[in-house]
Protein backbone atom coordinates (compact mmCIF):
# COMPACT_ATOMS: atom_id res chain seq x y z
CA UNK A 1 -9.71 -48.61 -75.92
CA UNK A 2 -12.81 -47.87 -78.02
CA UNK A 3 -12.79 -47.72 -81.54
CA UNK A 4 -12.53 -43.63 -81.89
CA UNK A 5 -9.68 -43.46 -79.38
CA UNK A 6 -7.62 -45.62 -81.68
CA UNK A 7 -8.87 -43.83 -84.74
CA UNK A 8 -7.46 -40.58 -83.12
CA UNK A 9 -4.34 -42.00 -81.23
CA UNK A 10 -1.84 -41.34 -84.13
CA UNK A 11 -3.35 -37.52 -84.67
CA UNK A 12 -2.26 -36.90 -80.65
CA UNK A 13 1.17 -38.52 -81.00
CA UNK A 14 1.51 -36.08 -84.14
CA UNK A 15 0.06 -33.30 -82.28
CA UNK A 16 2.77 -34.20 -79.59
CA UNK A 17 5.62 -34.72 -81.68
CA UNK A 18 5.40 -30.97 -82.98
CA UNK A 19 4.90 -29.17 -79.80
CA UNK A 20 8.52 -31.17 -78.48
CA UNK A 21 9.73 -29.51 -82.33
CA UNK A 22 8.23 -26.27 -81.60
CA UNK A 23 9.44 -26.00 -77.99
CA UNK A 24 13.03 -27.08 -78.84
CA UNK A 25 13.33 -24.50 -81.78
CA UNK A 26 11.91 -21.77 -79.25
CA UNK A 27 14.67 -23.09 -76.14
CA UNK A 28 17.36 -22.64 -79.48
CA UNK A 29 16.28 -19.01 -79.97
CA UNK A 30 15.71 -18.03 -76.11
CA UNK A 31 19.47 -19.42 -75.78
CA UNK A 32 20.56 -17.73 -78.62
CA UNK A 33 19.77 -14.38 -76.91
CA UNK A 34 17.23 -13.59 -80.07
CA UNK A 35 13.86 -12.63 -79.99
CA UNK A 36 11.76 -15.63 -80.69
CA UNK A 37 8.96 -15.51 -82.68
CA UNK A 38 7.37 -18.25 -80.99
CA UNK A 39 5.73 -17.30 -77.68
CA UNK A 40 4.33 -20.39 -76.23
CA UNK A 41 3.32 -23.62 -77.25
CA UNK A 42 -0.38 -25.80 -77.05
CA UNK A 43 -1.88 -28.24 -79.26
CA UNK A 44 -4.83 -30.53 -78.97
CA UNK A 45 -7.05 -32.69 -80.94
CA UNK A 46 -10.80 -32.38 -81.04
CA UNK A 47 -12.91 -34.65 -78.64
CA UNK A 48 -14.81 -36.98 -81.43
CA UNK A 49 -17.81 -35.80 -79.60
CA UNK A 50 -16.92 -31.93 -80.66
CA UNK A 51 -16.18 -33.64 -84.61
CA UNK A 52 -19.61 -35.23 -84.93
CA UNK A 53 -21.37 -32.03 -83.84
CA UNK A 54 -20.07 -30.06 -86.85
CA UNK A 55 -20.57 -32.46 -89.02
């Protein structure tokens, strides 16, 4: 694993960690019968290549 990868490894477990959160709270409102106000669910973290463009 290369230096970057490692640098950005706890960023995608974050990343991860909140879309289980946000797809749990939207399975509690579908079940619920209520509208949910959360559609659908992505996340991602920038390739380092895509960072060190813009910067």
């Amino acid at each position: 694993m290369n230096q970057w990868e490692q640098f950005l490894t706890p960023y995608k477990q974050a990343v991860d960690e909140l879309k289980v959160k946000l797809k749990g709270l939207r399975k509690q409102y579908e079940v619920g019968e209520n509208a949910s106000p959360i559609e659908f669910v992505t996340g991602r973290v920038k390739p380092i290549t895509s960072i060190i463009d813009k910067a």
